[in-house]
N, C-alpha and C. Protein backbone atom coordinates (compact mmCIF):
# COMPACT_ATOMS: atom_id res chain seq x y z
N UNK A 1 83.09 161.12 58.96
CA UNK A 1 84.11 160.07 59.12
C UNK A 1 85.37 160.49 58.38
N UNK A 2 86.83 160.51 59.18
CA UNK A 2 87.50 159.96 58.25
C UNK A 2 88.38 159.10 58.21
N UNK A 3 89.70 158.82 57.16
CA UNK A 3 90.33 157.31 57.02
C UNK A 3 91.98 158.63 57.29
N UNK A 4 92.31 157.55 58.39
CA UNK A 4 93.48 158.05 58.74
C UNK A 4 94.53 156.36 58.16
N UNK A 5 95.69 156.60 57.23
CA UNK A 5 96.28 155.75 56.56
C UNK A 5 97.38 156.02 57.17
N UNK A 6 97.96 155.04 57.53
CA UNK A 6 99.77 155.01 57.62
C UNK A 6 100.32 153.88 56.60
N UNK A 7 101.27 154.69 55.98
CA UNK A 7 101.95 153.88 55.14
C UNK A 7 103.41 152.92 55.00
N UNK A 8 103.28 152.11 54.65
CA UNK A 8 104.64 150.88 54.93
C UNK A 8 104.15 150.06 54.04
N UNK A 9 105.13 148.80 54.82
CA UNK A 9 105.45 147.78 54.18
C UNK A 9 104.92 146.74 54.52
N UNK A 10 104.25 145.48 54.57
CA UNK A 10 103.34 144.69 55.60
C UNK A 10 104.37 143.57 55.85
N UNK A 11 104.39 143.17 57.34
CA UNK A 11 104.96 141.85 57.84
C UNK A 11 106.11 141.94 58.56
N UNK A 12 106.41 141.36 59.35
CA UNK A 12 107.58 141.49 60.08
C UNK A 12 108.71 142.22 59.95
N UNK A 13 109.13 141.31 59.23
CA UNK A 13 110.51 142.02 57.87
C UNK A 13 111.09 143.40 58.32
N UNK A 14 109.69 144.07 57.85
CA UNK A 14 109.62 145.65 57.53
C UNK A 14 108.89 146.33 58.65
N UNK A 15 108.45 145.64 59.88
CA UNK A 15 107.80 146.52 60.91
C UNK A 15 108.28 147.60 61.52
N UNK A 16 109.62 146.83 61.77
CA UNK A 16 110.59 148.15 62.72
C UNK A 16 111.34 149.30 61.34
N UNK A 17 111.34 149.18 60.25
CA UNK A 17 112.08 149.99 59.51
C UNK A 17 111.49 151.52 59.21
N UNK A 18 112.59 152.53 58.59
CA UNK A 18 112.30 154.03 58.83
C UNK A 18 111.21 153.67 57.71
N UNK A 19 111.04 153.03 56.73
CA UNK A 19 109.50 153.13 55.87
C UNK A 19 108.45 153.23 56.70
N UNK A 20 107.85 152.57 57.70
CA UNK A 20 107.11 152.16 58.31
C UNK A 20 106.76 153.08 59.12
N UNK A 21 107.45 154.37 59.65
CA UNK A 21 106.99 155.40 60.54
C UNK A 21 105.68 155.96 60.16
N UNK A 22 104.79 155.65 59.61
CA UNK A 22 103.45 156.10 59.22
C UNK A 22 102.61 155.28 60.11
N UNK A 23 102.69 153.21 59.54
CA UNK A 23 101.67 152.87 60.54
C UNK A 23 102.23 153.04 62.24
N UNK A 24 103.53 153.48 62.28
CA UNK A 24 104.29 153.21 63.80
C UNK A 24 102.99 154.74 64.41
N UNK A 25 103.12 155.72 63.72
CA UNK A 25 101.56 156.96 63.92
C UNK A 25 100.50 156.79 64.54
N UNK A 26 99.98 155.52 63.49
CA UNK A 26 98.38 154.63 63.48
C UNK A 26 98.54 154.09 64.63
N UNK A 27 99.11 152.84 65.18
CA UNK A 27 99.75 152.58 66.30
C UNK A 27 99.41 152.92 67.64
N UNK A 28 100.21 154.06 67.22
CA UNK A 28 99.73 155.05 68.55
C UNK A 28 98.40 155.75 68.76
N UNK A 29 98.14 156.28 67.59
CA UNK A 29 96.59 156.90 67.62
C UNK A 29 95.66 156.18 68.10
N UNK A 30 96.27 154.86 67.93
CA UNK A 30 94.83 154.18 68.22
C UNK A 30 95.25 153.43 69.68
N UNK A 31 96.37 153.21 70.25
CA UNK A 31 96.41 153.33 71.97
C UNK A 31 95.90 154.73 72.38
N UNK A 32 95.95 155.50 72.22
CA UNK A 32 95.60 156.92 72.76
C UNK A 32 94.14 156.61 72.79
N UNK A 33 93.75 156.78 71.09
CA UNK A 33 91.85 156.67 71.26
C UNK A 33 91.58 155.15 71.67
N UNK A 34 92.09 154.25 72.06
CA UNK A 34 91.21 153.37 72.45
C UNK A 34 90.73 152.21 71.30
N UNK A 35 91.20 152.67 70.10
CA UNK A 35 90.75 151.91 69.21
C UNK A 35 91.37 150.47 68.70
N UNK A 36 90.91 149.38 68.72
CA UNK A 36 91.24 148.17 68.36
C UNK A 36 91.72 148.21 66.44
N UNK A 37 93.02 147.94 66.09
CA UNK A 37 93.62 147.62 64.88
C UNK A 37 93.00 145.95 64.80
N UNK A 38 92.55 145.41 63.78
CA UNK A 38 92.28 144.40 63.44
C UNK A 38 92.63 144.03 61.98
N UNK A 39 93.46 142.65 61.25
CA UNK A 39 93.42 142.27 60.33
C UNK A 39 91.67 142.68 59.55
N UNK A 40 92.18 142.86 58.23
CA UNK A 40 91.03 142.70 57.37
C UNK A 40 91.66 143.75 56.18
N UNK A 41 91.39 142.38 54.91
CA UNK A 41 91.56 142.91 53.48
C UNK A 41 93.04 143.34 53.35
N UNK A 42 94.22 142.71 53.87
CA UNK A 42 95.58 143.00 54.07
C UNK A 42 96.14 144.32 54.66
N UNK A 43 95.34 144.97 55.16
CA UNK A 43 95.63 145.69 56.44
C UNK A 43 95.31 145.71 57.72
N UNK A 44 95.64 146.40 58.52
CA UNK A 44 94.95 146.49 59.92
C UNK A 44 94.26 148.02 60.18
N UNK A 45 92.67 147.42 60.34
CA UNK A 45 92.23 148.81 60.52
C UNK A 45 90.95 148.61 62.00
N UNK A 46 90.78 149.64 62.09
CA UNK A 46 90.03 149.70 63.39
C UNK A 46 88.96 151.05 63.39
N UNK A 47 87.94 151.10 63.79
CA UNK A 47 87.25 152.37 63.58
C UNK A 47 86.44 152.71 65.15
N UNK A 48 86.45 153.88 65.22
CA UNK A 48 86.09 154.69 66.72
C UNK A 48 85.72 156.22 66.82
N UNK A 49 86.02 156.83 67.64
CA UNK A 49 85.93 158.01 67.97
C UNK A 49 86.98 159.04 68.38
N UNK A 50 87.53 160.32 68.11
CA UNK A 50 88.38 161.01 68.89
C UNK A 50 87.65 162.19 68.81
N UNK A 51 87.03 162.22 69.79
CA UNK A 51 85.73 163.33 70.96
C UNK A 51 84.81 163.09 69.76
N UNK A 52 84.33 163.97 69.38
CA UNK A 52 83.11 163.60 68.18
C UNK A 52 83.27 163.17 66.81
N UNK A 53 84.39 163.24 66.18
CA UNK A 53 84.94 162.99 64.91
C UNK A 53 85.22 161.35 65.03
N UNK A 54 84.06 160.99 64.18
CA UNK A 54 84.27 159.12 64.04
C UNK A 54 85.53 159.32 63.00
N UNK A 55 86.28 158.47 63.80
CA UNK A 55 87.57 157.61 62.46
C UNK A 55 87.28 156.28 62.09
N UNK A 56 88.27 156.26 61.10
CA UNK A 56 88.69 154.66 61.05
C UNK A 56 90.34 154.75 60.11
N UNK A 57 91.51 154.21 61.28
CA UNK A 57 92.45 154.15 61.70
C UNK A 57 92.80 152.40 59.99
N UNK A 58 93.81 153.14 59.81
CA UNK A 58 93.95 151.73 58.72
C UNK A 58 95.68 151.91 58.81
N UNK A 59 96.69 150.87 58.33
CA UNK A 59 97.79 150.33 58.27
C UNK A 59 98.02 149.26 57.77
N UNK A 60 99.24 149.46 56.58
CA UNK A 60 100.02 148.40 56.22
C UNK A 60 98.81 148.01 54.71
N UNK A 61 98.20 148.45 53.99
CA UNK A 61 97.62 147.97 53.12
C UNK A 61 97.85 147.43 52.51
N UNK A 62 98.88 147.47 51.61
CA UNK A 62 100.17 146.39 51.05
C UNK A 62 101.03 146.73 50.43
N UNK A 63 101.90 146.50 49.84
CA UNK A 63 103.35 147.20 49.81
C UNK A 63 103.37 148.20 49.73
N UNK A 64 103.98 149.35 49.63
CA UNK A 64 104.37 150.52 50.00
C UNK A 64 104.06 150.69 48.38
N UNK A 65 105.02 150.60 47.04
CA UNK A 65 104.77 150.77 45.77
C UNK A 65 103.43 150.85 45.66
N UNK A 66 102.31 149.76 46.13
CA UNK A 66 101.47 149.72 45.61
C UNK A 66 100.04 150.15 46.18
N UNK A 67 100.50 150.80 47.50
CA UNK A 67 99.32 151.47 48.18
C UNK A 67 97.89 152.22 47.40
N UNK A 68 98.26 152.44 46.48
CA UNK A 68 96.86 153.13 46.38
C UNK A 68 95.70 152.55 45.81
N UNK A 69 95.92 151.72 44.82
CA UNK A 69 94.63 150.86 45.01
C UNK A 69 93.91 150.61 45.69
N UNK A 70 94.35 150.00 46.78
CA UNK A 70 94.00 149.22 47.78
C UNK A 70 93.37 150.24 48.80
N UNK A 71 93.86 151.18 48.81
CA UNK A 71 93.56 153.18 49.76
C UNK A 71 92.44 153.26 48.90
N UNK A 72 92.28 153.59 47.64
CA UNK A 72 91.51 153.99 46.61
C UNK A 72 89.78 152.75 47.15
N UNK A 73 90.18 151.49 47.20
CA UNK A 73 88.94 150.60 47.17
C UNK A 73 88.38 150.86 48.87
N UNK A 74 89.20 151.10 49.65
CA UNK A 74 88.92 151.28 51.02
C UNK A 74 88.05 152.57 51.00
N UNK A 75 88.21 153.53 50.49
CA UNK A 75 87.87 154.93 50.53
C UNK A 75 85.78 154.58 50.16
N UNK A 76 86.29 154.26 49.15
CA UNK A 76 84.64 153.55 48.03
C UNK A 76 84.27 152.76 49.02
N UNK A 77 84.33 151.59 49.82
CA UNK A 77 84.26 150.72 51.00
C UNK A 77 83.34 151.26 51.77
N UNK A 78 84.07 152.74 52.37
CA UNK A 78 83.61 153.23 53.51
C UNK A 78 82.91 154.59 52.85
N UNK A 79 82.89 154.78 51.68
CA UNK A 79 81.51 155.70 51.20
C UNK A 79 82.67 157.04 51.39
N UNK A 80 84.06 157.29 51.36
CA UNK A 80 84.29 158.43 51.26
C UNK A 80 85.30 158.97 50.48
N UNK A 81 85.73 160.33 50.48
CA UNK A 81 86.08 160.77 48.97
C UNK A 81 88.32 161.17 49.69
N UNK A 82 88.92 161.40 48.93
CA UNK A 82 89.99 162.04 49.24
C UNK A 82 90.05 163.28 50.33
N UNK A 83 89.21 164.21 49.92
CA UNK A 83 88.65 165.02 50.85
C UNK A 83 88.34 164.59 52.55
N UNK A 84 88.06 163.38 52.52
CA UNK A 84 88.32 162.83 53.93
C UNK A 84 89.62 162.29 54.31
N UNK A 85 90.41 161.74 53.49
CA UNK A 85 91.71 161.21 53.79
C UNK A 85 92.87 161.63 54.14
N UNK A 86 93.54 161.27 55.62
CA UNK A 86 94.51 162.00 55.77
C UNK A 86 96.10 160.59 55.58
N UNK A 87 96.67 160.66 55.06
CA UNK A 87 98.09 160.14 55.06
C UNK A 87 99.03 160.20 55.52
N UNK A 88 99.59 159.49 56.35
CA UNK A 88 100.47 159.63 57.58
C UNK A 88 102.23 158.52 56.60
N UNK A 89 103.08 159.36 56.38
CA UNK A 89 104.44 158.69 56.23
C UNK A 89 105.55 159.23 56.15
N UNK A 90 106.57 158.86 55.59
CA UNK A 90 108.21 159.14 56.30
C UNK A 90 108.28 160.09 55.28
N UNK A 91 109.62 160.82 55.30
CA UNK A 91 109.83 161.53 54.89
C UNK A 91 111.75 161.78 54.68
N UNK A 92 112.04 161.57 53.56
CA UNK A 92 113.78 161.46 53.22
C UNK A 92 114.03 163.09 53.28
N UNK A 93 113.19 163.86 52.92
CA UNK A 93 113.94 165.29 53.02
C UNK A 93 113.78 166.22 54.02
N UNK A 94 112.91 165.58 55.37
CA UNK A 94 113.04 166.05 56.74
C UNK A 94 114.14 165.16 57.61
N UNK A 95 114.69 166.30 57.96
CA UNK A 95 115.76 165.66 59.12
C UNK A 95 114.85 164.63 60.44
N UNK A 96 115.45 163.54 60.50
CA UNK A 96 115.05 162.82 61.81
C UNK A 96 114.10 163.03 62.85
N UNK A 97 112.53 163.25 62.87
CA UNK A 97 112.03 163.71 64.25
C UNK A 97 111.04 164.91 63.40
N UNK A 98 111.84 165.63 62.63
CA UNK A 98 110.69 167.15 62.44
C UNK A 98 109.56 166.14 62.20
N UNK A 99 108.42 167.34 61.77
CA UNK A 99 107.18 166.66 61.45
C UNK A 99 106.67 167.83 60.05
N UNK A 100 105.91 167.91 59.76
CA UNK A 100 105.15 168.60 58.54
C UNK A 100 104.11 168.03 58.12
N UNK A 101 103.37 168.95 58.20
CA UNK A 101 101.61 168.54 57.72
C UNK A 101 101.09 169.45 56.18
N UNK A 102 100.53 168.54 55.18
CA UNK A 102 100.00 169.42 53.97
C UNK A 102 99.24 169.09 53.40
N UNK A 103 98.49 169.88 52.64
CA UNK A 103 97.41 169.72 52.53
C UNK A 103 96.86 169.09 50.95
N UNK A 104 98.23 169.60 50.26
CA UNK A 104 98.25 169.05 48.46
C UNK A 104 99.55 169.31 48.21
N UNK A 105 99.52 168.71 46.72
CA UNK A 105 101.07 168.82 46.20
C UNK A 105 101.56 167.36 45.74
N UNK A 106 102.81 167.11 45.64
CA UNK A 106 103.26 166.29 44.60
C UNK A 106 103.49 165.31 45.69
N UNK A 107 104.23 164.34 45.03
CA UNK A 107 104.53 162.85 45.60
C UNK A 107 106.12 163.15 46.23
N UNK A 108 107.16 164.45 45.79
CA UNK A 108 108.16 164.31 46.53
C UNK A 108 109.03 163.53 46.29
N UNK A 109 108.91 162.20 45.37
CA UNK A 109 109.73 161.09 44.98
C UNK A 109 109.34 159.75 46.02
N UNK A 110 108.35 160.36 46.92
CA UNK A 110 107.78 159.17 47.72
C UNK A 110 107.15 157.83 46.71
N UNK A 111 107.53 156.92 46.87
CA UNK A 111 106.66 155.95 45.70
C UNK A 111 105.31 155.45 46.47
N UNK A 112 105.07 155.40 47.61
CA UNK A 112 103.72 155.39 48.21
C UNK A 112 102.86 156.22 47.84
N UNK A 113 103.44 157.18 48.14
CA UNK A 113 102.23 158.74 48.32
C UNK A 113 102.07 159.01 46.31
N UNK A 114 103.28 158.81 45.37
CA UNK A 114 102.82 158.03 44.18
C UNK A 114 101.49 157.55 43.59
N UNK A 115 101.82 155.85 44.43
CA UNK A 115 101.31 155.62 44.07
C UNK A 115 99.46 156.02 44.71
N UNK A 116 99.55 156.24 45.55
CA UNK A 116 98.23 157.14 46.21
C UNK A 116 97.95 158.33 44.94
N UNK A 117 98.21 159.14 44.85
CA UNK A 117 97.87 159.97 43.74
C UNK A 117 97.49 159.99 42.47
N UNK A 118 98.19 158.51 41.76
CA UNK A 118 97.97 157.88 40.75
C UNK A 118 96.22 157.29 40.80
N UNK A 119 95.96 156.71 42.12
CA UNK A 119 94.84 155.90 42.46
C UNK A 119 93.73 156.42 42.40
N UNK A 120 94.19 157.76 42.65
CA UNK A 120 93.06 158.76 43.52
C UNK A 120 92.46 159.64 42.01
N UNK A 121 93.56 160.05 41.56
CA UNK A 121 93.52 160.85 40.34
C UNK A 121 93.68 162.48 41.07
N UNK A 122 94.10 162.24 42.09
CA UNK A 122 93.99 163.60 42.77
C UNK A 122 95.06 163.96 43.93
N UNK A 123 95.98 164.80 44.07
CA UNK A 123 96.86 164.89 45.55
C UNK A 123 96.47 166.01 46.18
N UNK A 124 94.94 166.15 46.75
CA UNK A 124 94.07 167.16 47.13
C UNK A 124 93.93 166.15 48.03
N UNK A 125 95.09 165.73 49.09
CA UNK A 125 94.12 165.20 50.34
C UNK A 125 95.59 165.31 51.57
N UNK A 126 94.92 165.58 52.81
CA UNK A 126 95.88 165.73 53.87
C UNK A 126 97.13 164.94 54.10
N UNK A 127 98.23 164.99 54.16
CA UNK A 127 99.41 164.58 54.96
C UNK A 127 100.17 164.78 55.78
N UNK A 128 100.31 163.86 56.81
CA UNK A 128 101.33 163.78 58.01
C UNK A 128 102.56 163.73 57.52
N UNK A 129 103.60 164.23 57.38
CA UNK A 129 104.95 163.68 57.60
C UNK A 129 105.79 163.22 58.26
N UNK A 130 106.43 162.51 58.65
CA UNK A 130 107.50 162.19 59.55
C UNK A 130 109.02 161.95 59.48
N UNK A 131 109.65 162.82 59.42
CA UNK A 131 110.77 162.88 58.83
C UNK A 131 111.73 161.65 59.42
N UNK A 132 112.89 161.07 58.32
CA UNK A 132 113.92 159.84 58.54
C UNK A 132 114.78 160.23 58.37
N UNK A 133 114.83 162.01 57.90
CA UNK A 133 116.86 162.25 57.24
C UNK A 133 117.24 161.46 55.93
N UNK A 134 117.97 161.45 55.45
CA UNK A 134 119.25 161.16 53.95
C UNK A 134 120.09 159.96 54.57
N UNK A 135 120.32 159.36 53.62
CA UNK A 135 120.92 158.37 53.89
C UNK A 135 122.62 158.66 54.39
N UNK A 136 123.70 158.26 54.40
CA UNK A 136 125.04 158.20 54.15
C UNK A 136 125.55 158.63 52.84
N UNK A 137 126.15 159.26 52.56
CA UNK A 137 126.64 159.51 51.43
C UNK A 137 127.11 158.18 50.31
N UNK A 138 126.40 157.86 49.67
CA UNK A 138 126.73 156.50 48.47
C UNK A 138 126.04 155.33 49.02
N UNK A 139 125.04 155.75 50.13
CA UNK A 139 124.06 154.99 50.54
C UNK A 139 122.81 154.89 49.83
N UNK A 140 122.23 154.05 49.13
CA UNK A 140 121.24 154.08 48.63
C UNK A 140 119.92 154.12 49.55
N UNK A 141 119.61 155.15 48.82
CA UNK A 141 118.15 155.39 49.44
C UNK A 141 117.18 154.30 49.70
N UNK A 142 117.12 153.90 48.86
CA UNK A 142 115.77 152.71 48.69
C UNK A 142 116.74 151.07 50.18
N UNK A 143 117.45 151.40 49.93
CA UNK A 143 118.31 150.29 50.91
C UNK A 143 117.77 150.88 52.44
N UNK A 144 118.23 152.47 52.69
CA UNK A 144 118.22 153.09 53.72
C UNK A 144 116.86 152.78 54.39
N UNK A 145 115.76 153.43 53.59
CA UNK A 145 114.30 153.22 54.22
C UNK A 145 114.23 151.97 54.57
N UNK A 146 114.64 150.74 54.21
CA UNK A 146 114.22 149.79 54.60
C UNK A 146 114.79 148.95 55.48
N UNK A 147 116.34 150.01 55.86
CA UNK A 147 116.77 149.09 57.12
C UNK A 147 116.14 149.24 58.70
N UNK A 148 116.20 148.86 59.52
CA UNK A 148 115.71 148.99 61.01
C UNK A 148 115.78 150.35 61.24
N UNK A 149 115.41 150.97 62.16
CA UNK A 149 115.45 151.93 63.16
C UNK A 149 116.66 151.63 64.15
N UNK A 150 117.58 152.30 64.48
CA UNK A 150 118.63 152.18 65.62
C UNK A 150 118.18 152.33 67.10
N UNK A 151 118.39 152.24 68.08
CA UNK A 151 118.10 152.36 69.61
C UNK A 151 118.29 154.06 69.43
N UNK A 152 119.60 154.27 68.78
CA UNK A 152 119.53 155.97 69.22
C UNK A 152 118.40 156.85 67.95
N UNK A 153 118.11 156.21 67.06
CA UNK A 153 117.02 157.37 65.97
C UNK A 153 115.79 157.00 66.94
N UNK A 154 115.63 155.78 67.88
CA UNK A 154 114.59 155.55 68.50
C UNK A 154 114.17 156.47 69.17
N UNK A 155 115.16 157.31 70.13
CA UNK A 155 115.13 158.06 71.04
C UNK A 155 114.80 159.20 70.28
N UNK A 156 114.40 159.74 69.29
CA UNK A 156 114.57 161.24 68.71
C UNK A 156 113.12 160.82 68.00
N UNK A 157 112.30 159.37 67.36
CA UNK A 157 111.60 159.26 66.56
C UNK A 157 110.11 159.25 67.80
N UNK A 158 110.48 158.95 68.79
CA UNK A 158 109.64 158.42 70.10
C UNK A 158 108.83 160.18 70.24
N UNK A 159 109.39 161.19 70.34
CA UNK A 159 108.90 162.25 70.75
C UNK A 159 107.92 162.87 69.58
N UNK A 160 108.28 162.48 68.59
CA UNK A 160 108.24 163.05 67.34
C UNK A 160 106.39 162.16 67.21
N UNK A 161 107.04 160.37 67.37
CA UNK A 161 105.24 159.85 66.96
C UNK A 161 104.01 160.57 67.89
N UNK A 162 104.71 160.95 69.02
CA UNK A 162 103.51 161.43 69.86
C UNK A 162 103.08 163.21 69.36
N UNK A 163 103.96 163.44 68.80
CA UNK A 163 103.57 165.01 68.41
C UNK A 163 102.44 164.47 66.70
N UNK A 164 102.89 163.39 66.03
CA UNK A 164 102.34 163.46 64.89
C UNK A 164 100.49 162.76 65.24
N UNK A 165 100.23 162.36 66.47
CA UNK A 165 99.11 162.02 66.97
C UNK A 165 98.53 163.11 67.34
N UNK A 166 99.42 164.32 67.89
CA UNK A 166 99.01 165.43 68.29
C UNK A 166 98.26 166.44 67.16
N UNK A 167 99.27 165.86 66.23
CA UNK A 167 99.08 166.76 64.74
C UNK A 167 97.40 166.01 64.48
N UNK A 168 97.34 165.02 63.68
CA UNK A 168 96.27 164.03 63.74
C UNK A 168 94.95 164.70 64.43
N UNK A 169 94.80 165.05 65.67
CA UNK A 169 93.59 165.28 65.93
C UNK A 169 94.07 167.07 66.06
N UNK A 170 94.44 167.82 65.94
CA UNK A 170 94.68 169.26 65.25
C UNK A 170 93.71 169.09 64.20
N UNK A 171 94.36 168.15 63.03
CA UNK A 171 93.65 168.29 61.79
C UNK A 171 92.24 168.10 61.88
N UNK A 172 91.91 166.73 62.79
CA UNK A 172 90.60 166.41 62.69
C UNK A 172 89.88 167.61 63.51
N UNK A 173 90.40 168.42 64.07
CA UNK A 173 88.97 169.19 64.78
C UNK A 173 88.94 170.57 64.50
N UNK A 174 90.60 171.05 64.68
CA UNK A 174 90.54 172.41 63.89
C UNK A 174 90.89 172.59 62.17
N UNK A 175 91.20 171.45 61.38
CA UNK A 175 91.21 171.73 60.33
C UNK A 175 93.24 171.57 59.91
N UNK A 176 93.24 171.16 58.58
CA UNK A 176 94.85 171.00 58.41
C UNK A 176 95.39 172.47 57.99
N UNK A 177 94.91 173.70 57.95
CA UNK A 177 95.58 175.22 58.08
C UNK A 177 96.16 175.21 59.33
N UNK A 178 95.29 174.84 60.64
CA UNK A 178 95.30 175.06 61.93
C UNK A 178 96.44 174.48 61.97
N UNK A 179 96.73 173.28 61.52
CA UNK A 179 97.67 171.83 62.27
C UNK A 179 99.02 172.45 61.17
N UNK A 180 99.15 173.13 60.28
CA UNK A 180 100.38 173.78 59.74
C UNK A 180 101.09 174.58 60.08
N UNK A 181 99.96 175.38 60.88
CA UNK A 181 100.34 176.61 61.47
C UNK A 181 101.27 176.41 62.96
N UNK A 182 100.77 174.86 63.74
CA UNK A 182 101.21 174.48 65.11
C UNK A 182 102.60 173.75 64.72
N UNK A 183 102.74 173.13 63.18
CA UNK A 183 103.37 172.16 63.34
C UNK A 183 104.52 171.90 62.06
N UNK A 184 104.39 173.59 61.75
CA UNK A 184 105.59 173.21 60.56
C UNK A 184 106.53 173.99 61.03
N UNK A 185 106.74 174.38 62.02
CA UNK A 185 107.79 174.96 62.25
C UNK A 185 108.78 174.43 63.33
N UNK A 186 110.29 174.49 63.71
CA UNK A 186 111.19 174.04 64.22
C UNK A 186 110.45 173.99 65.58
N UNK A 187 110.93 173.20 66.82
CA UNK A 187 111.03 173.29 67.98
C UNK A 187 111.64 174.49 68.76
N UNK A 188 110.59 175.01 69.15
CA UNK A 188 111.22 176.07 70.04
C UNK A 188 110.99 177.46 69.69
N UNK A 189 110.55 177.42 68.18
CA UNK A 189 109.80 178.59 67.61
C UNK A 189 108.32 179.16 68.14
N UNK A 190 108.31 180.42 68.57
CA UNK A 190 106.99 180.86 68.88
C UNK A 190 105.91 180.13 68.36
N UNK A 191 104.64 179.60 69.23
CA UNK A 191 103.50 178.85 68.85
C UNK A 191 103.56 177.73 68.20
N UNK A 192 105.29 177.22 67.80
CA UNK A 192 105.08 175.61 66.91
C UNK A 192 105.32 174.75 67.95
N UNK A 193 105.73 173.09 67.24
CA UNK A 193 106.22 172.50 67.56
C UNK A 193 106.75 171.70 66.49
N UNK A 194 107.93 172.10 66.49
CA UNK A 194 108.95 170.91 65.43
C UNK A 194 107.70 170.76 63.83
């Protein structure tokens, strides 16, 4: 089994905003596999199959600051370790659309993925990225993530969630070396994609 997480903000408010491109991931993964998202324990999670690899698909756990607890008690829940967990969220120092997958390493200044590491005692576990770009110059960051998505970042973020679903089951079947190798590199580069 494992726990595929997208990370945000929970409730209306914050559904459509560039924070939120993690569960916008989950979302999709789980129209693709078929899998039902359901309230429970302040997220929405759902559990299934993609070909033989059982998941269980989770979103929105609760605030973004304070994700990892709540990741951390889910993990114990479902009997599994970091080593199963993959993390799906935005990203301020990828331009709009790229994607990047890894496997360890620091928090980046992300306060989610933070606080995930803090929880865990460990940043030995898979991540999706999804890049949002820099704000405006004298734009505050923390303002930026949390405003809407535009009609036109829509059009550039749309291609991008379906490649990070693509990434997603890469990882789950050939492994997250495999899914680095397809998916950290630009569009248009021999054997990647974005």
């Amino acid at each position: 089994m494992r726990l595929l997480v997208g990370l945000g903000n929970p409730g209306q408010a914050y559904a459509r905003t560039r924070h939120n491109v993690g569960m916008w991931v989950i979302e999709r993964a789980a129209a693709r596999w078929a899998i039902s998202l359901k309230p429970r324990h302040a997220a929405r999670i759902g559990t299934g199959r993609h070909g033989s690899e059982p998941v269980t698909l989770a979103g929105l756990l609760d605030w973004m600051n304070v994700t990892g607890p709540p990741l951390k008690g889910l993990l114990r829940e479902l009997n599994l370790t970091p080593n199963d967990l993959i993390v799906i969220h935005d990203d301020l120092d990828l331009e709009p659309g790229r994607l990047r997958v890894k496997s360890d390493g620091g928090h980046g200044g992300h306060n989610g993925v933070r606080s995930v590491i803090e929880a865990l005692g460990t940043s030995r576990f898979v991540r999706v990225k999804i890049g949002i770009g820099r704000p405006a110059p004298g734009q505050n960051p923390a303002d930026y993530v949390l405003e809407p998505v535009t009609a036109d970042e829509m059009r550039v973020f749309d291609p991008c969630l379906e490649r990070a679903v693509d990434a997603l089951e890469c990882v789950l079947h050939r492994g997250a070396a495999a899914a680095m190798n397809r998916f950290n590199v630009r569009e248009g580069k021999e054997g990647g994609e974005s």
